[in-house]
PDB file of N, CA and C in Angstrom:
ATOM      1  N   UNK A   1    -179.034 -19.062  33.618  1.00  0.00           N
ATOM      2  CA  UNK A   1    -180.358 -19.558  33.317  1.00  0.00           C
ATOM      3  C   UNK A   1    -180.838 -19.088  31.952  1.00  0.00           C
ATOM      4  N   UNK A   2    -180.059 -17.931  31.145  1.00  0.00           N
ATOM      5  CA  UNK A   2    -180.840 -17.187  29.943  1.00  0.00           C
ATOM      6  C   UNK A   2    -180.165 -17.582  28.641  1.00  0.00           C
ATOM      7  N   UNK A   3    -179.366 -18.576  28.772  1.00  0.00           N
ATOM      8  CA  UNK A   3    -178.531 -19.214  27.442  1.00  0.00           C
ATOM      9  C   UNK A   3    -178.562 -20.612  27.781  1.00  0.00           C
ATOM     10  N   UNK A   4    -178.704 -21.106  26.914  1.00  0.00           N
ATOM     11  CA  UNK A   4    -178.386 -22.242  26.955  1.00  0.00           C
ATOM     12  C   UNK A   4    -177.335 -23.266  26.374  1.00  0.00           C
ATOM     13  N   UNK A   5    -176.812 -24.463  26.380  1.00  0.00           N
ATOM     14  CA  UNK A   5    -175.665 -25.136  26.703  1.00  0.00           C
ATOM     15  C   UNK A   5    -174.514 -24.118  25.729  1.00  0.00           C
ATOM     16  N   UNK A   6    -175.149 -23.839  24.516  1.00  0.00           N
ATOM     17  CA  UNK A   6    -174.268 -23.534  23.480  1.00  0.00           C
ATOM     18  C   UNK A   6    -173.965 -21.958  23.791  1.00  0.00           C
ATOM     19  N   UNK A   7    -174.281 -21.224  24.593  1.00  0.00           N
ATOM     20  CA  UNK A   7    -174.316 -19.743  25.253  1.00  0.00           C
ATOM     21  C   UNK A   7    -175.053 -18.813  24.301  1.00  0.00           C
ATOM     22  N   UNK A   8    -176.532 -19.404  23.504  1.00  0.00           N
ATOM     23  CA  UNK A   8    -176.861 -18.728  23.106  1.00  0.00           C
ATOM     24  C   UNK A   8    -178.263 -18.538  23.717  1.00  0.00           C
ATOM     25  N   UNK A   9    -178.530 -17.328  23.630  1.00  0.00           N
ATOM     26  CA  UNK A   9    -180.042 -16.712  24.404  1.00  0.00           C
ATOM     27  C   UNK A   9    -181.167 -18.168  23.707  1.00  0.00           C
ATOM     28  N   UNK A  10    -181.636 -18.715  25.491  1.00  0.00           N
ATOM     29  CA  UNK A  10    -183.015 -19.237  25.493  1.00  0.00           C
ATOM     30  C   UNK A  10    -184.300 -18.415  25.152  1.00  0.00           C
ATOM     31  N   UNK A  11    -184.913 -18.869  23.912  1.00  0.00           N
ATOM     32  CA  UNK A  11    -186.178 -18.211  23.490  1.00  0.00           C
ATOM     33  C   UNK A  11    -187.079 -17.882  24.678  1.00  0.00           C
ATOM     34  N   UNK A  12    -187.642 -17.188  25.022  1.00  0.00           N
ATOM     35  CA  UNK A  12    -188.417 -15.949  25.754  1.00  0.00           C
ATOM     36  C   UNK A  12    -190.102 -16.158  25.003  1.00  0.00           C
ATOM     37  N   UNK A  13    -191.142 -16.394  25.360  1.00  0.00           N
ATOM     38  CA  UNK A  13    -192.219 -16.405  24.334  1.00  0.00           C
ATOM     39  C   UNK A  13    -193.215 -15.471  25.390  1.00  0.00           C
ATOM     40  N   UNK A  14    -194.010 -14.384  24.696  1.00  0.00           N
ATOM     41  CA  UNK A  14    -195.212 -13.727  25.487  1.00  0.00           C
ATOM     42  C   UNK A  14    -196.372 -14.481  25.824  1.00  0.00           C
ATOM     43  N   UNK A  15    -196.564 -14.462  27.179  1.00  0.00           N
ATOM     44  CA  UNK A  15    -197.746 -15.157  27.747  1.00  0.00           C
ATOM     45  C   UNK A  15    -198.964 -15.210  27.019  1.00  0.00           C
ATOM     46  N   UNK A  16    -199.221 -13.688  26.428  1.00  0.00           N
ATOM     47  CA  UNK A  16    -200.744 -13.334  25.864  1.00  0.00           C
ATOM     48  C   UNK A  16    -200.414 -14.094  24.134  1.00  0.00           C
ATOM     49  N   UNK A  17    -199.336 -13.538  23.379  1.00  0.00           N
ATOM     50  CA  UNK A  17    -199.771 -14.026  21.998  1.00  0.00           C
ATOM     51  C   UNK A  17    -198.600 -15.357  21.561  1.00  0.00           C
ATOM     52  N   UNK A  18    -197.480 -15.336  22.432  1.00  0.00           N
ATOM     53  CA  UNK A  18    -197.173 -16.705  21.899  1.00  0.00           C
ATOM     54  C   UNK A  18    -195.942 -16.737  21.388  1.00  0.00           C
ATOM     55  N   UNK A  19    -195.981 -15.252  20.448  1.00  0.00           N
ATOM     56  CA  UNK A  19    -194.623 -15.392  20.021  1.00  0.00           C
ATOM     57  C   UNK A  19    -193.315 -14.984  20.383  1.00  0.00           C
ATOM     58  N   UNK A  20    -192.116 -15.252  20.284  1.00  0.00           N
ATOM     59  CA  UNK A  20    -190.730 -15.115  20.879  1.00  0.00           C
ATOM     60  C   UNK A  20    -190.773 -13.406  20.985  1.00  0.00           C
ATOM     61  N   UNK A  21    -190.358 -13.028  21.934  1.00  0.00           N
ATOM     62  CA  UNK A  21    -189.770 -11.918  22.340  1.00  0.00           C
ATOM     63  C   UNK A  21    -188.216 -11.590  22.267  1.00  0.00           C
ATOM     64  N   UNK A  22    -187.745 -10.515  21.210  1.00  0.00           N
ATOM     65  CA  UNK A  22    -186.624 -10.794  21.202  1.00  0.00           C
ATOM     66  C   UNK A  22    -185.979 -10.504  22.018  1.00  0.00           C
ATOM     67  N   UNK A  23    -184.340 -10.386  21.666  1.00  0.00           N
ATOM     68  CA  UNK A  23    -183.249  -9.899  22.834  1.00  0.00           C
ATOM     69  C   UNK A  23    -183.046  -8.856  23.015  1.00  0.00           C
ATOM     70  N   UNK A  24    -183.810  -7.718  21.732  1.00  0.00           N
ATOM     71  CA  UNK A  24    -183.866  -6.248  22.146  1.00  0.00           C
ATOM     72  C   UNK A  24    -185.000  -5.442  22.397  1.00  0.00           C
ATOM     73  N   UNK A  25    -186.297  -6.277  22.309  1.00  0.00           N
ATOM     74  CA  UNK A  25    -187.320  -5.717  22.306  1.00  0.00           C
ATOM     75  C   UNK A  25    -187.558  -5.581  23.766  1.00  0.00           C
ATOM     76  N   UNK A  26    -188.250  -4.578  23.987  1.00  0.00           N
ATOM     77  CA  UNK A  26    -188.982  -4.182  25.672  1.00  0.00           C
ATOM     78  C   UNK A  26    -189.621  -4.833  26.283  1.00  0.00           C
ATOM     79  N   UNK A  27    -189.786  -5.359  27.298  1.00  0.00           N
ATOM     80  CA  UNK A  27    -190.526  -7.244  27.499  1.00  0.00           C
ATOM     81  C   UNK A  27    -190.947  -6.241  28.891  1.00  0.00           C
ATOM     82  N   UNK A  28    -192.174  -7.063  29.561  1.00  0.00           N
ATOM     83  CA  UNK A  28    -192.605  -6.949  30.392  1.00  0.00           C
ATOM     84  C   UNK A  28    -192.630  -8.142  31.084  1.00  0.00           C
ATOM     85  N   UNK A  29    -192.088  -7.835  32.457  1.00  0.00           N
ATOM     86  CA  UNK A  29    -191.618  -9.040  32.987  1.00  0.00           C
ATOM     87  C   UNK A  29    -192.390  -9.112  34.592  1.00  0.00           C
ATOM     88  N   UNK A  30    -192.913 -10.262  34.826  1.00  0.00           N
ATOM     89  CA  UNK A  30    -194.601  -9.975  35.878  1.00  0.00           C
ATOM     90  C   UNK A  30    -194.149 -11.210  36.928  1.00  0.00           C
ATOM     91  N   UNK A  31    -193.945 -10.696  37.966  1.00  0.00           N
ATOM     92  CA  UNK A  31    -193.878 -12.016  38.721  1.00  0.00           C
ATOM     93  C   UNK A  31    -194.789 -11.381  40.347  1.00  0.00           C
ATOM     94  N   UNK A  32    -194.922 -12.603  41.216  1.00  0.00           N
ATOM     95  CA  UNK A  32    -195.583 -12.499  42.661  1.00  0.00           C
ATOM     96  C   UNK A  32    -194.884 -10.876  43.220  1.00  0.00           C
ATOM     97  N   UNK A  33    -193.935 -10.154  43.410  1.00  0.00           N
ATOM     98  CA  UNK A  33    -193.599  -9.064  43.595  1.00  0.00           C
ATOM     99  C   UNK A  33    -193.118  -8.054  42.981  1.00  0.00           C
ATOM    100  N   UNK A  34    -193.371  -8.162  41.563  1.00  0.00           N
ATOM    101  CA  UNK A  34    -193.245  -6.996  41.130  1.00  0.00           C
ATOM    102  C   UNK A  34    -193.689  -6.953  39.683  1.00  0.00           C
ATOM    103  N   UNK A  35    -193.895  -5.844  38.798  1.00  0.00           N
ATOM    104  CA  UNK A  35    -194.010  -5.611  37.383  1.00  0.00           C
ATOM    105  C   UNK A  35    -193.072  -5.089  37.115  1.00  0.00           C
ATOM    106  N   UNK A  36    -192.229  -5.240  36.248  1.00  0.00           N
ATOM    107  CA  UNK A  36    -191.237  -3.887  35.462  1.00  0.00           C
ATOM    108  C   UNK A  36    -191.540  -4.731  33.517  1.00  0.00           C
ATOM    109  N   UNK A  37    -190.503  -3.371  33.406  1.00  0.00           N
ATOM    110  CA  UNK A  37    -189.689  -3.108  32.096  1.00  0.00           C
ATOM    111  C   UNK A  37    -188.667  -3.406  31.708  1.00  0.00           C
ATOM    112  N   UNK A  38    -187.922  -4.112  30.913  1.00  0.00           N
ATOM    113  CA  UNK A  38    -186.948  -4.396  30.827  1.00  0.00           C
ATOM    114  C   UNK A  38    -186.370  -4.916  29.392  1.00  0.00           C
ATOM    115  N   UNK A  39    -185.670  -5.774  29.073  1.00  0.00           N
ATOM    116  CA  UNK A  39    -185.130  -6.343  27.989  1.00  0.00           C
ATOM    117  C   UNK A  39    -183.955  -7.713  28.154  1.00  0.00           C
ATOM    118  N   UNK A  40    -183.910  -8.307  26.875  1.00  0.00           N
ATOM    119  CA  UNK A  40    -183.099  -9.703  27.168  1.00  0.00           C
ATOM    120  C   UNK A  40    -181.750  -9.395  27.245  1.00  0.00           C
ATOM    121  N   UNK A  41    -181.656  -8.141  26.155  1.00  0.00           N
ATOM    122  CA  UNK A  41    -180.354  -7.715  26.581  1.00  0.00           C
ATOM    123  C   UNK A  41    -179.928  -6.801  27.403  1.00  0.00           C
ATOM    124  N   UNK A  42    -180.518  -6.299  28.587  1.00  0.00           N
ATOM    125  CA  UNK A  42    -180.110  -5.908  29.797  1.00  0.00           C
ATOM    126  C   UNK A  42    -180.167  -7.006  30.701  1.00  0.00           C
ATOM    127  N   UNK A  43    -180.908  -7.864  30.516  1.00  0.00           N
ATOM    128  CA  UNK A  43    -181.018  -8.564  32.047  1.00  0.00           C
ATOM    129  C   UNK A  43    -180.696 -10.465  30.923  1.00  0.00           C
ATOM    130  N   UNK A  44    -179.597 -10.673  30.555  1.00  0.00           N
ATOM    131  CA  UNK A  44    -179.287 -11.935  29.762  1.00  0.00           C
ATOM    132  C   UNK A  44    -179.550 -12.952  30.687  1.00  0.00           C
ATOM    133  N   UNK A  45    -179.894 -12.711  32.061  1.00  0.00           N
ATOM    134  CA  UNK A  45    -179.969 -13.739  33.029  1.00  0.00           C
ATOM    135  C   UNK A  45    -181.605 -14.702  32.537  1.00  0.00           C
ATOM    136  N   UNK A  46    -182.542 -13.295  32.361  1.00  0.00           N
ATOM    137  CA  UNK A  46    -183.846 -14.178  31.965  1.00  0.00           C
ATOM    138  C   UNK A  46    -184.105 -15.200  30.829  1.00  0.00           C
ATOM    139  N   UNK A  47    -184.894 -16.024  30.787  1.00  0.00           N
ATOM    140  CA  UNK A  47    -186.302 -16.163  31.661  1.00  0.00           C
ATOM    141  C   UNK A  47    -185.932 -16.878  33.425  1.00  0.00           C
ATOM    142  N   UNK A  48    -186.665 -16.151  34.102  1.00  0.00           N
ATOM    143  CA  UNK A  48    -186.224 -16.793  35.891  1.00  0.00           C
ATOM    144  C   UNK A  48    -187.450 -17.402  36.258  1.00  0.00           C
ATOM    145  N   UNK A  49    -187.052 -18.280  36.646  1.00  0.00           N
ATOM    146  CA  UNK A  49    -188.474 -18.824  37.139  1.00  0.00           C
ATOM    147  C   UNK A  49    -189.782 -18.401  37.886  1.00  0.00           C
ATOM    148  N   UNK A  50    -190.731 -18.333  37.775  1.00  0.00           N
ATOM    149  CA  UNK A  50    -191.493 -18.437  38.456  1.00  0.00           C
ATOM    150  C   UNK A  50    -191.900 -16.703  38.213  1.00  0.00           C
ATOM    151  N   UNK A  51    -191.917 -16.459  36.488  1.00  0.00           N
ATOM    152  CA  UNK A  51    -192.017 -15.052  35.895  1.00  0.00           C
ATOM    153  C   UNK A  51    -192.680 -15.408  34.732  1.00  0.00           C
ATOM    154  N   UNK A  52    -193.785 -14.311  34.422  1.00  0.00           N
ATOM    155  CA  UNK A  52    -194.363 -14.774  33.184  1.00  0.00           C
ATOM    156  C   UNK A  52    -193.725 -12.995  32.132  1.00  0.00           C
ATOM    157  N   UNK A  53    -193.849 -13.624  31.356  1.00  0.00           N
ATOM    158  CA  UNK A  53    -192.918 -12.347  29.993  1.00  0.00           C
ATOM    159  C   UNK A  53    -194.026 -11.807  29.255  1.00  0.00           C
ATOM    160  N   UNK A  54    -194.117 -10.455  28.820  1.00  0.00           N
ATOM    161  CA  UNK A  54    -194.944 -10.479  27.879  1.00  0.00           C
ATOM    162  C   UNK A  54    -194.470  -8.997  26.736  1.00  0.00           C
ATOM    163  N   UNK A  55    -194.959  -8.930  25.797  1.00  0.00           N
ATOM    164  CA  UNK A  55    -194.136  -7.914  24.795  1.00  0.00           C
ATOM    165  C   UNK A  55    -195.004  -6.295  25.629  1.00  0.00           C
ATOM    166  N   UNK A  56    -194.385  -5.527  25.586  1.00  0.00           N
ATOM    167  CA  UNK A  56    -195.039  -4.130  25.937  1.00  0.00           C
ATOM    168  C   UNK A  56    -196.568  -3.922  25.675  1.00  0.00           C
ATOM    169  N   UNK A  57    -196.491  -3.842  24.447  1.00  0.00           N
ATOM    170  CA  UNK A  57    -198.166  -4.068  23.411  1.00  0.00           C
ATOM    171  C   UNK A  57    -198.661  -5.193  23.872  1.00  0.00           C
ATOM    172  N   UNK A  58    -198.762  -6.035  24.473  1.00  0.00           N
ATOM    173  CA  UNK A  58    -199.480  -7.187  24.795  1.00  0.00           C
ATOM    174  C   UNK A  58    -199.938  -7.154  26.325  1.00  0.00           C
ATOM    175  N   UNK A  59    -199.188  -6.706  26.898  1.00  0.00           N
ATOM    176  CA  UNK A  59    -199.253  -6.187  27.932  1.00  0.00           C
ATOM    177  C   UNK A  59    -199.987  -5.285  28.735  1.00  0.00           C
ATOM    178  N   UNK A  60    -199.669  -4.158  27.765  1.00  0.00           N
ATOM    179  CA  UNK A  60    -200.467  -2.732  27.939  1.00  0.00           C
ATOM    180  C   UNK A  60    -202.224  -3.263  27.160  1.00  0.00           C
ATOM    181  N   UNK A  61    -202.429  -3.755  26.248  1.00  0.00           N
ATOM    182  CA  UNK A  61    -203.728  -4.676  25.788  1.00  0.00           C
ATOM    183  C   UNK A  61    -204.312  -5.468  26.929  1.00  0.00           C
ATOM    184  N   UNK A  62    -203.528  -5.991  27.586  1.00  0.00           N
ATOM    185  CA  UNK A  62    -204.387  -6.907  28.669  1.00  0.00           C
ATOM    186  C   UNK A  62    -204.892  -5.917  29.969  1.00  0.00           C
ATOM    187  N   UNK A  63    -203.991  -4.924  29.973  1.00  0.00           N
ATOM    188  CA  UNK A  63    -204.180  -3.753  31.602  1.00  0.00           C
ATOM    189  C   UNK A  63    -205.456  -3.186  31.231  1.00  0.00           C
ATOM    190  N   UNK A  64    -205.645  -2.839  29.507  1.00  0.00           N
ATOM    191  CA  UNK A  64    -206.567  -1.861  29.353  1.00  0.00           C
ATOM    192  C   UNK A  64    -207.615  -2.293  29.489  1.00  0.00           C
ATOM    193  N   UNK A  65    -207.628  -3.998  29.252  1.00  0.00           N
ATOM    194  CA  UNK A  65    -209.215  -4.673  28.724  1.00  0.00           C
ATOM    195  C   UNK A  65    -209.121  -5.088  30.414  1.00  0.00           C
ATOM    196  N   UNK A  66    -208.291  -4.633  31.473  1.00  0.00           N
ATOM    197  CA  UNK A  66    -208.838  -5.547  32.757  1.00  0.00           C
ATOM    198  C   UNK A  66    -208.214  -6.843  32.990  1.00  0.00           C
ATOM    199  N   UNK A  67    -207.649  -7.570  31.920  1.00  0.00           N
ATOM    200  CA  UNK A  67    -207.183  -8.824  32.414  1.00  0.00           C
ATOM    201  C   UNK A  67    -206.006  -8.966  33.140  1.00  0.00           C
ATOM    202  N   UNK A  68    -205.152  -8.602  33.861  1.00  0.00           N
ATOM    203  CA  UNK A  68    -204.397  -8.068  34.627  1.00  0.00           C
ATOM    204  C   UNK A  68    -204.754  -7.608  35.571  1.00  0.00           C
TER     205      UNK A  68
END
């Protein structure tokens, strides 16, 4: 599901600002059962459905102001 036809990583974009999240940066990954930490290049399987992505800093910005 995390490459596409040509086996290269499907772009990843953060919910809050929009822009691509790369394949090594720390992504926060939010779905119906759980929150974690992670990255594109530990888990090459993502984006999985029915998960919203967001960069660490964007993340930790939305917990602080409450929107989360």
């Amino acid at each position: 599901m995390g490459r596409g036809l040509d086996g290269r990583f499907k772009a990843v974009r953060c919910e809050h600002c929009g822009d691509v999240i790369g394949v090594y940066e720390p992504l926060v990954a939010r779905s119906d059962e759980s929150v974690r930490e992670t990255s594109r290049a530990a888990e090459p399987e993502l984006p999985l459905p029915h998960s919203q992505y967001y960069h660490r800093a964007c993340f930790a910005a939305l917990k602080h102001r409450g929107e989360l």
